[in-house]
Protein backbone atom coordinates (compact mmCIF):
# COMPACT_ATOMS: atom_id res chain seq x y z
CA UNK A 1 119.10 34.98 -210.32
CA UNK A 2 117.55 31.40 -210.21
CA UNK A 3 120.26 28.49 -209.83
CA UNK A 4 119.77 24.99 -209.55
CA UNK A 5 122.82 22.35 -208.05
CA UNK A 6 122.14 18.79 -208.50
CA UNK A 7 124.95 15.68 -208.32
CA UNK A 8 126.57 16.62 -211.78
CA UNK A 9 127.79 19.93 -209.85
CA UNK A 10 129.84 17.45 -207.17
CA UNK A 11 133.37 18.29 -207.07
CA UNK A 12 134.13 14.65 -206.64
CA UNK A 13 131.99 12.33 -208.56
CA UNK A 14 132.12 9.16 -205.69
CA UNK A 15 130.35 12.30 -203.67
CA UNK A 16 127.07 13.36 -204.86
CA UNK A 17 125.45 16.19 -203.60
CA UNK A 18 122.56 14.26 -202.75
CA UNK A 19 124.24 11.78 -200.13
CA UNK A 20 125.33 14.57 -197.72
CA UNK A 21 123.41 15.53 -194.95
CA UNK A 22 123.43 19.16 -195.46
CA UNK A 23 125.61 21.88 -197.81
CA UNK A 24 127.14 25.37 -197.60
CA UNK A 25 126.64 27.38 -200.41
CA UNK A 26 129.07 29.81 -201.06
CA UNK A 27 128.98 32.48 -204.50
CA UNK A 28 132.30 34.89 -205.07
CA UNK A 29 132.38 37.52 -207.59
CA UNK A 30 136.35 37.15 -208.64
CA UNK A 31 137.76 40.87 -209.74
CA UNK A 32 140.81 39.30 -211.52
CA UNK A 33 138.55 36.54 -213.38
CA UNK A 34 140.91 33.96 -211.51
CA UNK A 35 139.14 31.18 -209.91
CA UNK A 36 141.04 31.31 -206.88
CA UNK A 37 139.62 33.67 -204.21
CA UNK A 38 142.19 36.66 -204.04
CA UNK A 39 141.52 40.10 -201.92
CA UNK A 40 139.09 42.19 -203.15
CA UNK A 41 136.68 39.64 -204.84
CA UNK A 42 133.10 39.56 -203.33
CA UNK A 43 131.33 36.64 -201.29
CA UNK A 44 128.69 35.35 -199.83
CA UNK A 45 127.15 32.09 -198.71
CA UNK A 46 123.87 30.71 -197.04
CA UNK A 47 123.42 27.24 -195.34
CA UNK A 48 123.69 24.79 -194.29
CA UNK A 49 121.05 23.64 -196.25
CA UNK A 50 119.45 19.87 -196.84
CA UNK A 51 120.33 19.24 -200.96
CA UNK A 52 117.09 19.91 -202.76
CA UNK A 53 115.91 22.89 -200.95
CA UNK A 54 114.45 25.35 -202.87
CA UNK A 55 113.60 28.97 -202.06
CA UNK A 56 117.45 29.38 -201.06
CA UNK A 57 118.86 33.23 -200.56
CA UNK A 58 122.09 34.08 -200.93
CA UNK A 59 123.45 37.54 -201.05
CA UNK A 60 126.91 38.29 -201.68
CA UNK A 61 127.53 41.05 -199.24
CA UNK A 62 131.17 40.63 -198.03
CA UNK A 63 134.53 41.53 -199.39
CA UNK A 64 137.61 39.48 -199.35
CA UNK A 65 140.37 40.73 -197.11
């Protein structure tokens, strides 16, 4: 699956993506459909990365205890 993350994805819009130094990206599978991370749901993450790096490969290979 291709994604791309640029500064509309910010959490906080005074915090662009593209001002930090480096990110974690993180992915979770949710079983319940809830967005908060419950036990169970699947996870992975990759980084830290510089924003704009391309190639990026995350696999979600971890459950939630």
């Amino acid at each position: 699956m291709d994604f791309a993350l640029d500064d509309g994805d910010a959490l906080m819009p005074a915090r662009p993506l593209s001002s930090a130094k480096s990110v974690q990206i993180e992915a979770r599978v949710s079983k319940s459909g809830d967005a908060k991370s419950m036990p169970g749901d699947l996870t992975g993450s990759a980084g830290p990365v510089k924003p704009g790096a391309k190639g990026l490969r995350l696999v979600i290979d971890k459950v939630v205890p």
